[in-house]
Protein backbone atom coordinates (compact mmCIF):
# COMPACT_ATOMS: atom_id res chain seq x y z
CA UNK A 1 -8.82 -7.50 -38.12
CA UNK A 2 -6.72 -9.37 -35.18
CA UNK A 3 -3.23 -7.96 -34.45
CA UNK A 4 -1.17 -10.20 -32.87
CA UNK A 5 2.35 -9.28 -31.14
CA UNK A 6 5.01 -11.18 -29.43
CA UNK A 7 5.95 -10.28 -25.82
CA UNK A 8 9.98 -10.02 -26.63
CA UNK A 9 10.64 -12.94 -24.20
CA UNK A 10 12.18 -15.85 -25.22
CA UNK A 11 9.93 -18.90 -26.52
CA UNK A 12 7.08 -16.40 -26.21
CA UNK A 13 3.97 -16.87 -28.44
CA UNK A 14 2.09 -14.45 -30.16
CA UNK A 15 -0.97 -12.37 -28.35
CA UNK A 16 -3.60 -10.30 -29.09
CA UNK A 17 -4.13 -6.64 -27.97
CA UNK A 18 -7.41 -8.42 -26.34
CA UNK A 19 -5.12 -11.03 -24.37
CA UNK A 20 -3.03 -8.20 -23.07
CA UNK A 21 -5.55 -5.84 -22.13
CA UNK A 22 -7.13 -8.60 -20.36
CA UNK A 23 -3.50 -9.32 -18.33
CA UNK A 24 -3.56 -5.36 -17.46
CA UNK A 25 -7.44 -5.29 -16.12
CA UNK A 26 -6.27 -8.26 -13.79
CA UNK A 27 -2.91 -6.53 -12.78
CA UNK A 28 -5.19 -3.40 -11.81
CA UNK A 29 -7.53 -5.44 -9.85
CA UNK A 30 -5.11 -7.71 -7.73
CA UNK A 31 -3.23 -3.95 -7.40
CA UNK A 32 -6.48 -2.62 -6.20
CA UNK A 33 -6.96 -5.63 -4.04
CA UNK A 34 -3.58 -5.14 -2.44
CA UNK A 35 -3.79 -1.71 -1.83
CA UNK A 36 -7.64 -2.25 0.15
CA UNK A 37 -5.76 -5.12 1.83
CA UNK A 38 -3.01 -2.66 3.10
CA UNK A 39 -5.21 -0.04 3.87
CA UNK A 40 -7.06 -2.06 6.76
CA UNK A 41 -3.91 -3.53 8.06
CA UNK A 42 -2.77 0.06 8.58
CA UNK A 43 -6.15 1.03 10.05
CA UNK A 44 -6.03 -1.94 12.51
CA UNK A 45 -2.60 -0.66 13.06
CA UNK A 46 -3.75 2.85 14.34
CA UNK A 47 -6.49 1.42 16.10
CA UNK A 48 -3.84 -0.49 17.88
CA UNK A 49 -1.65 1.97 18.67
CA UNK A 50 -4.31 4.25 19.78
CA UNK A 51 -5.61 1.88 22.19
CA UNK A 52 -2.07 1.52 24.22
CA UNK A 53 -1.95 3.44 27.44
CA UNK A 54 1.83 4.14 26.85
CA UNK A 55 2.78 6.97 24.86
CA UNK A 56 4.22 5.52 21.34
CA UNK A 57 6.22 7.67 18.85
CA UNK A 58 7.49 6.53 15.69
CA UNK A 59 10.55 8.43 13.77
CA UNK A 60 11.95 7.74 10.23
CA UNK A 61 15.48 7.23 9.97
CA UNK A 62 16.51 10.34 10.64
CA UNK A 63 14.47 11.25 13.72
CA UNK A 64 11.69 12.89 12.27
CA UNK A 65 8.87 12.27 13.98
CA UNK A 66 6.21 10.06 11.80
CA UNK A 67 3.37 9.41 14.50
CA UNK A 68 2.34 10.70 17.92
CA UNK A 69 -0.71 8.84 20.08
CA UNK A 70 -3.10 10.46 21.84
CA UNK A 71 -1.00 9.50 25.39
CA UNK A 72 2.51 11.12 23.85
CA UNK A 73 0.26 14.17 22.27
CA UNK A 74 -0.31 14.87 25.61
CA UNK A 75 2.91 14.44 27.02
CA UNK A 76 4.40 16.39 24.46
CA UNK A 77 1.87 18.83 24.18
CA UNK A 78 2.83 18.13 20.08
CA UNK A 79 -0.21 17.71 17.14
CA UNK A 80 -0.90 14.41 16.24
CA UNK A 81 0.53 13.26 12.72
């Protein structure tokens, strides 16, 4: 037995539970996707900010302190986030 559904949007046509659990597996895998894709951009981030000889600290927007490299560790004498 096929069950068929309509989305709610206007001019929509009617799918099957198939069709939609087909539409989710692709959402999860172009969210996986995305999220390996931001992973190494944050990686080649640190990698970059480790590498500076200058002592980098980021904040959030009310001054807590986010990130320490190993040069402003050392200056500080504060952990590394």
């Amino acid at each position: 037995m096929t069950v068929a559904f309509r989305t709610g949007l206007p001019g929509a046509s009617f799918r099957t539970h198939s069709d939609v659990l087909l539409d989710v597996a692709k959402l999860v895998l172009e969210r996986s996707a995305y999220a390996a894709a931001l992973h190494l951009e944050r990686e080649r981030a640190l990698v970059t900010l480790n590498s500076i000889g200058d002592a980098v600290i980021s904040t959030d927007l009310v001054a807590n302190v986010i990130y320490l490299n190993a040069v402003a560790e050392s200056m500080t004498g504060e952990p590394r986030t």
